[in-house]
C-alpha atoms as a PDB file:
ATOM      1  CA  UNK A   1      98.137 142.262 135.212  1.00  0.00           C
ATOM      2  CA  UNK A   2      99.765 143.518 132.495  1.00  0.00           C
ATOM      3  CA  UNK A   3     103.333 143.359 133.690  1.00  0.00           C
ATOM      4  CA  UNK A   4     105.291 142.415 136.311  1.00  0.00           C
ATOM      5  CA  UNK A   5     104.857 144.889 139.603  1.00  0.00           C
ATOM      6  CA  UNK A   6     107.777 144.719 142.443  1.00  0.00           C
ATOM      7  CA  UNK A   7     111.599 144.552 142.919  1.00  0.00           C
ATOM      8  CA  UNK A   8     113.927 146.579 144.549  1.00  0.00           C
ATOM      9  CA  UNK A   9     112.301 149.022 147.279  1.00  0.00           C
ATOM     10  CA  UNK A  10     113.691 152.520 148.340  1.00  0.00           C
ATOM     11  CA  UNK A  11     111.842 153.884 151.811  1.00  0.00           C
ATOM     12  CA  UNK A  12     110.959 157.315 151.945  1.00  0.00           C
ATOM     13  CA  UNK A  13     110.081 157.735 155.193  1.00  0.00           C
ATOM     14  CA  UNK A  14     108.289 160.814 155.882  1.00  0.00           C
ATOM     15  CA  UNK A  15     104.610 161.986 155.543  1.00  0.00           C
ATOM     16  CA  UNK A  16     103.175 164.500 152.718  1.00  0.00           C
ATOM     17  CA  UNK A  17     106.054 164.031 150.084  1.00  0.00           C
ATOM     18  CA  UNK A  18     104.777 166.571 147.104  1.00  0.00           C
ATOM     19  CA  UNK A  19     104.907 166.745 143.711  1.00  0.00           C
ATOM     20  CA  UNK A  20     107.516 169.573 143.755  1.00  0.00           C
ATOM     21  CA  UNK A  21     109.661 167.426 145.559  1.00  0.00           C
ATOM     22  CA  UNK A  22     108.911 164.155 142.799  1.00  0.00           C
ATOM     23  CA  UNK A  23     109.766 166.251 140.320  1.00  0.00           C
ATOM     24  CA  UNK A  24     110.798 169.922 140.499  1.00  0.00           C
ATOM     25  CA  UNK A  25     108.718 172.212 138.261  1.00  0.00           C
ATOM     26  CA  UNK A  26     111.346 173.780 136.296  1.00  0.00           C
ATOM     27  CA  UNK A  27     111.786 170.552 134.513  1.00  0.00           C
ATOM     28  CA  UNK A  28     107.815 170.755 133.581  1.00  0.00           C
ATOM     29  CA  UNK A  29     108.449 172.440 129.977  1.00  0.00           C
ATOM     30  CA  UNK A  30     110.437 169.431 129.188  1.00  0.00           C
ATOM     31  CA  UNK A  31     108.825 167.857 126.243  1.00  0.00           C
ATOM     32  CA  UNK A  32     109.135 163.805 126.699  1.00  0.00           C
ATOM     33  CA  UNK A  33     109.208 161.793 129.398  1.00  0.00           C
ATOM     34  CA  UNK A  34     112.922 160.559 128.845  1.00  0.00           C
ATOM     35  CA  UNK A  35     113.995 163.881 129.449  1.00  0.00           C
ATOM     36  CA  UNK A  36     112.477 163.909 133.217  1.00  0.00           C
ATOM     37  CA  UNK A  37     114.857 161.172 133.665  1.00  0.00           C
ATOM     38  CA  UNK A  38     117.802 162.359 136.007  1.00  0.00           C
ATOM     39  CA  UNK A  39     115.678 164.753 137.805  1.00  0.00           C
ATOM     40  CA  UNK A  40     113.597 162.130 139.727  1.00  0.00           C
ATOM     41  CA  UNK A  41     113.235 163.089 143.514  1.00  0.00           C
ATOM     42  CA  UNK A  42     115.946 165.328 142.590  1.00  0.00           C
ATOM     43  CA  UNK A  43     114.560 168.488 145.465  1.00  0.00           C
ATOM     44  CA  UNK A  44     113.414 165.680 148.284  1.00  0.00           C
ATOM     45  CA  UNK A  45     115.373 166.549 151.491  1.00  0.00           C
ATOM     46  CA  UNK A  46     115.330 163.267 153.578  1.00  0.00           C
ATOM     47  CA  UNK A  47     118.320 162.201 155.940  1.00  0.00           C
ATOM     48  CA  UNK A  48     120.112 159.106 154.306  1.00  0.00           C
ATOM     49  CA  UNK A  49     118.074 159.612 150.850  1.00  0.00           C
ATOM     50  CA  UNK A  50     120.166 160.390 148.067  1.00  0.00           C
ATOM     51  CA  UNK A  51     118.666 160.018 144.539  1.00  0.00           C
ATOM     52  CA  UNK A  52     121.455 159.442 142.498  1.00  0.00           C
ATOM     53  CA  UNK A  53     122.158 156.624 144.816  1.00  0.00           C
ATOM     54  CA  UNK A  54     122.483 153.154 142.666  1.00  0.00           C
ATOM     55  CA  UNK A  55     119.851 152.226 145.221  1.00  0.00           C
ATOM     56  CA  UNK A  56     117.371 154.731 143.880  1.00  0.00           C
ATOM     57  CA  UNK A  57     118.684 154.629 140.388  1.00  0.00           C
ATOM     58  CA  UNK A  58     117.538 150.404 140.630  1.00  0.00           C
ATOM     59  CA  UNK A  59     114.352 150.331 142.671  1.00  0.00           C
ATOM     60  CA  UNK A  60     110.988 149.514 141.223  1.00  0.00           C
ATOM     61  CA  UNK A  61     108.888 150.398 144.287  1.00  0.00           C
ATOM     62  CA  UNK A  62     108.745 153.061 146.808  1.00  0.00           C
ATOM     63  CA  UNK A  63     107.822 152.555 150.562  1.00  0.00           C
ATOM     64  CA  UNK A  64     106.209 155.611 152.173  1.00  0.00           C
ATOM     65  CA  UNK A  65     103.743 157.173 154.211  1.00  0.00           C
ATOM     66  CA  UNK A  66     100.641 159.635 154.152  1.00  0.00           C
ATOM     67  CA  UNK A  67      99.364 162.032 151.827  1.00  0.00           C
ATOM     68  CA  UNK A  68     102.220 160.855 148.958  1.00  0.00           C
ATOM     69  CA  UNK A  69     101.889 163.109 145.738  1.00  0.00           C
ATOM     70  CA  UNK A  70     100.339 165.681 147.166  1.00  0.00           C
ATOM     71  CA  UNK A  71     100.679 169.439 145.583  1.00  0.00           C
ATOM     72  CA  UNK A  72     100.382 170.515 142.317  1.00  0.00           C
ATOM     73  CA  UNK A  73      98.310 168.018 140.078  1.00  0.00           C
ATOM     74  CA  UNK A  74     100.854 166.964 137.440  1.00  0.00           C
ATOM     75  CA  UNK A  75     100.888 164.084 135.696  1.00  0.00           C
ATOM     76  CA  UNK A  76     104.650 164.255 135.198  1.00  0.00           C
ATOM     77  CA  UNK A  77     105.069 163.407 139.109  1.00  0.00           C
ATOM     78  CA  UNK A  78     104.208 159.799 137.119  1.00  0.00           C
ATOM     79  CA  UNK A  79     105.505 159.983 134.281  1.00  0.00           C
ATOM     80  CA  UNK A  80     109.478 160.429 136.219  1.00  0.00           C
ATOM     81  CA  UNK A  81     108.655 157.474 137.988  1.00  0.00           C
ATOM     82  CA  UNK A  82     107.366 155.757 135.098  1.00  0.00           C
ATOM     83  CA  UNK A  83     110.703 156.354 133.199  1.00  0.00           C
ATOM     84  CA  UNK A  84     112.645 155.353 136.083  1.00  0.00           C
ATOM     85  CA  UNK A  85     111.628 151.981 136.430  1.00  0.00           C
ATOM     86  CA  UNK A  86     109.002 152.601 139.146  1.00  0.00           C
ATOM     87  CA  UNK A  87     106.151 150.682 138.585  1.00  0.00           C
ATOM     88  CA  UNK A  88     104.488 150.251 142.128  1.00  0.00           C
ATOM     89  CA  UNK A  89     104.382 152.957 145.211  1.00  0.00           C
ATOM     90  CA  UNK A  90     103.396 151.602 148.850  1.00  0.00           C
ATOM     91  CA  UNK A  91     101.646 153.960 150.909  1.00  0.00           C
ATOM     92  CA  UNK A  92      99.709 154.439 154.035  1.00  0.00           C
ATOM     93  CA  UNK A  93      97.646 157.007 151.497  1.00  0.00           C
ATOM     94  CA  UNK A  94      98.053 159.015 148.318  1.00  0.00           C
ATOM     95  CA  UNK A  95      97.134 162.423 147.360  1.00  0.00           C
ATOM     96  CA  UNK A  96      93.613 161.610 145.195  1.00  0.00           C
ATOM     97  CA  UNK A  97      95.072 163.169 141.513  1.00  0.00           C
ATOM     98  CA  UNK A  98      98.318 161.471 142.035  1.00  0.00           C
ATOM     99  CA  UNK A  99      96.711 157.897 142.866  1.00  0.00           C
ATOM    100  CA  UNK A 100      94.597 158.379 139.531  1.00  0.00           C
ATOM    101  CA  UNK A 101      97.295 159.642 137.932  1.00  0.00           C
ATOM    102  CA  UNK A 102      99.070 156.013 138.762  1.00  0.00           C
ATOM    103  CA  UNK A 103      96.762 153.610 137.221  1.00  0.00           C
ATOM    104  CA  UNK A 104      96.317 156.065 134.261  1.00  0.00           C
ATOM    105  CA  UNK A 105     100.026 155.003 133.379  1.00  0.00           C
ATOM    106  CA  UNK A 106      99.121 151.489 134.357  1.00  0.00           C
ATOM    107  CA  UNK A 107     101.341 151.902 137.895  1.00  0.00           C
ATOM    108  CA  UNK A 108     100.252 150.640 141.044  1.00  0.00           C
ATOM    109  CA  UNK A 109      99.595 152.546 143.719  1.00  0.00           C
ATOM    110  CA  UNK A 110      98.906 150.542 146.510  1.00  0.00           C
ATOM    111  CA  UNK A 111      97.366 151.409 149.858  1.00  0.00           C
ATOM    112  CA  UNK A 112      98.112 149.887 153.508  1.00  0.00           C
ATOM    113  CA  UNK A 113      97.499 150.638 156.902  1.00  0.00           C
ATOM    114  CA  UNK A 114      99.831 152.714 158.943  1.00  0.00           C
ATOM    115  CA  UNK A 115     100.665 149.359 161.359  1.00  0.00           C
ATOM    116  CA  UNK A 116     101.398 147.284 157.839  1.00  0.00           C
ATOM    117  CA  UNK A 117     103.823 150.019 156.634  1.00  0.00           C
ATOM    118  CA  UNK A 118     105.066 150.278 160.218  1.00  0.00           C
ATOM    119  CA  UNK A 119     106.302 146.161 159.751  1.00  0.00           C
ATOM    120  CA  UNK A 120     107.496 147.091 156.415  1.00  0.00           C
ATOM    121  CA  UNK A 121     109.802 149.508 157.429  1.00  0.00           C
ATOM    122  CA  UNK A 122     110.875 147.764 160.655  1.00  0.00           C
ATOM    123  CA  UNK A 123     112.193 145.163 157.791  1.00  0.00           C
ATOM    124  CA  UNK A 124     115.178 147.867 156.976  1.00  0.00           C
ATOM    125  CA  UNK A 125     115.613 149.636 154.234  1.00  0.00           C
ATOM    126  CA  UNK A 126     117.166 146.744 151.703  1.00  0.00           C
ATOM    127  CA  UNK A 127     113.604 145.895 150.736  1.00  0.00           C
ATOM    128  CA  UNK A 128     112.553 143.452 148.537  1.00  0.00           C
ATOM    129  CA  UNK A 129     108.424 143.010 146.766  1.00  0.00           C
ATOM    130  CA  UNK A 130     106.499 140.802 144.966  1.00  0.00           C
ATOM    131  CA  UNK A 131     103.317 140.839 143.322  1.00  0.00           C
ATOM    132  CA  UNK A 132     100.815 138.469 142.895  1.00  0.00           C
ATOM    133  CA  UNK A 133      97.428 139.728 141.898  1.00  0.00           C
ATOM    134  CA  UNK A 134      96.359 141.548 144.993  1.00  0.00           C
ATOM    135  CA  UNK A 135      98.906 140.194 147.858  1.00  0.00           C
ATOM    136  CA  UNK A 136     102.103 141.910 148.650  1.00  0.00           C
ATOM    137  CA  UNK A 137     105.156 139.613 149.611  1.00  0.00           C
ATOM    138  CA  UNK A 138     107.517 142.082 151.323  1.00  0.00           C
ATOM    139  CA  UNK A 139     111.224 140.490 152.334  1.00  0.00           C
ATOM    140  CA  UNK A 140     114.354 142.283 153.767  1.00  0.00           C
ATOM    141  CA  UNK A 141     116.322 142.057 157.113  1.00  0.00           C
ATOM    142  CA  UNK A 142     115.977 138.504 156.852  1.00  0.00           C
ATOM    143  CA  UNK A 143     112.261 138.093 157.086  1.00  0.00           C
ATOM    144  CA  UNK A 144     108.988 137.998 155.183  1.00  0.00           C
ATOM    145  CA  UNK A 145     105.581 139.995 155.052  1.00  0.00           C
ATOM    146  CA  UNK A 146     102.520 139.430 153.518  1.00  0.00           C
ATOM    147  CA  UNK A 147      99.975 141.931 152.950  1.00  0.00           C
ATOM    148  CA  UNK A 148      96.251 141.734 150.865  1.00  0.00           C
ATOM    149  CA  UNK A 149      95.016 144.967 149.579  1.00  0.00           C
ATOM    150  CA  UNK A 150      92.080 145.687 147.425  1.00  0.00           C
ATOM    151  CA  UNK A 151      91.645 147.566 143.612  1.00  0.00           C
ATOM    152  CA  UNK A 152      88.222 149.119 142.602  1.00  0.00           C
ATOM    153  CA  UNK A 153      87.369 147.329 139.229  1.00  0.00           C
ATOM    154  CA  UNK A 154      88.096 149.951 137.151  1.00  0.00           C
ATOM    155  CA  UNK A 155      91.431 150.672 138.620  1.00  0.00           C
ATOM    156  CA  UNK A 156      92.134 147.159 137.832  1.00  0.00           C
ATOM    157  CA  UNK A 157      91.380 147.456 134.770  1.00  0.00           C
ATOM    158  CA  UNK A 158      93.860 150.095 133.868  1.00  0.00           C
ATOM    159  CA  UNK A 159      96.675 148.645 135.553  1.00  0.00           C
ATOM    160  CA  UNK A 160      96.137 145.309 133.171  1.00  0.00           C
ATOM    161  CA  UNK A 161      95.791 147.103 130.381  1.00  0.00           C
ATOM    162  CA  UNK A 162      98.590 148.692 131.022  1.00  0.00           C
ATOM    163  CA  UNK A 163      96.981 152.570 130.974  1.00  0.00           C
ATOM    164  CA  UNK A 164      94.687 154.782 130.489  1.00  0.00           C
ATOM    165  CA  UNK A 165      95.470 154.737 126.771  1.00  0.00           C
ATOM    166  CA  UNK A 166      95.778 151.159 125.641  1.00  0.00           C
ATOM    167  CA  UNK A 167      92.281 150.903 128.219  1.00  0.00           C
ATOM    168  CA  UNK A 168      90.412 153.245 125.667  1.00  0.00           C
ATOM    169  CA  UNK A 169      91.632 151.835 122.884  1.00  0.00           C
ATOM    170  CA  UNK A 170      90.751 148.166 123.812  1.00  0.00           C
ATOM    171  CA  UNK A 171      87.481 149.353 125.297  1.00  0.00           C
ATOM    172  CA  UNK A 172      86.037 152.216 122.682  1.00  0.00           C
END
């Protein structure tokens, strides 16, 4: 893969976390990604989450649940992540525009079971991941996981190039 995937891990615990709440839409006239900056999960409401936490501010993967990115079909939902150091999002399952959306930017979005991101959260919430091709080493609270999950070819494909865009321009 293109570059490295893992570090730091903030948990958002909590099922159907939309774009709106990724990144509000007043900030969607803004004209470069750099701009998005400060205003990542800047509207999500969730007990002991605050996003201008160092935490947040360091973490290059998010643990979640169901349904994350659903909403409105933006690709700036990405692009604040992208920008914020977030290269990898763990979830049970991911809205279908956002998960494209992810390995368009060359991010990955990776996909578990509900009893593997049950363990991972039962690990605390000072999470640490690594990546190595397709397995998942997950440490915090003391202890280890590791998961396998799977990537469609082409999905792969964009992720080690890096993007939709340096994908086209290798390939066409």
């Amino acid at each position: 893969m293109k570059k490295r995937f893992g570090g730091p891990a903030i948990c958002l615990d909590r099922n159907d976390i939309n774009t709106d709440e990724i990144i509000p839409a007043k900030y969607l006239t803004e004209n470069s990604k750099e701009a998005l900056k400060p205003f990542m999960l800047e509207d999500l409401k969730l007990e002991g989450f605050d996003c201008a936490s160092e935490k947040a501010r360091n973490a290059g993967v998010i643990v979640t649940r169901a349904n994350f990115g659903c909403g409105s079909s933006r690709e700036h939902a990405v692009w604040v992540f992208e920008v914020n150091g977030i290269n990898m999002v763990i979830a049970e399952s991911f809205a279908r525009i956002f998960r494209q959306n992810m390995f368009n930017c060359g991010l990955l979005a990776v996909e578990l079971k509900k009893e593997e991101i049950d363990r991972i959260f039962a690990l605390g919430d000072d999470l640490d991941v690594e990546v190595a091709g397709t397995d998942l080493k997950v440490r915090g609270g003391g202890r280890e996981l590791d998961f396998s999950f799977k990537l469609n070819q082409f999905d792969h494909d964009l992720v080690t190039a890096g993007g939709w865009l340096e994908y086209a321009n290798r390939k066409y």
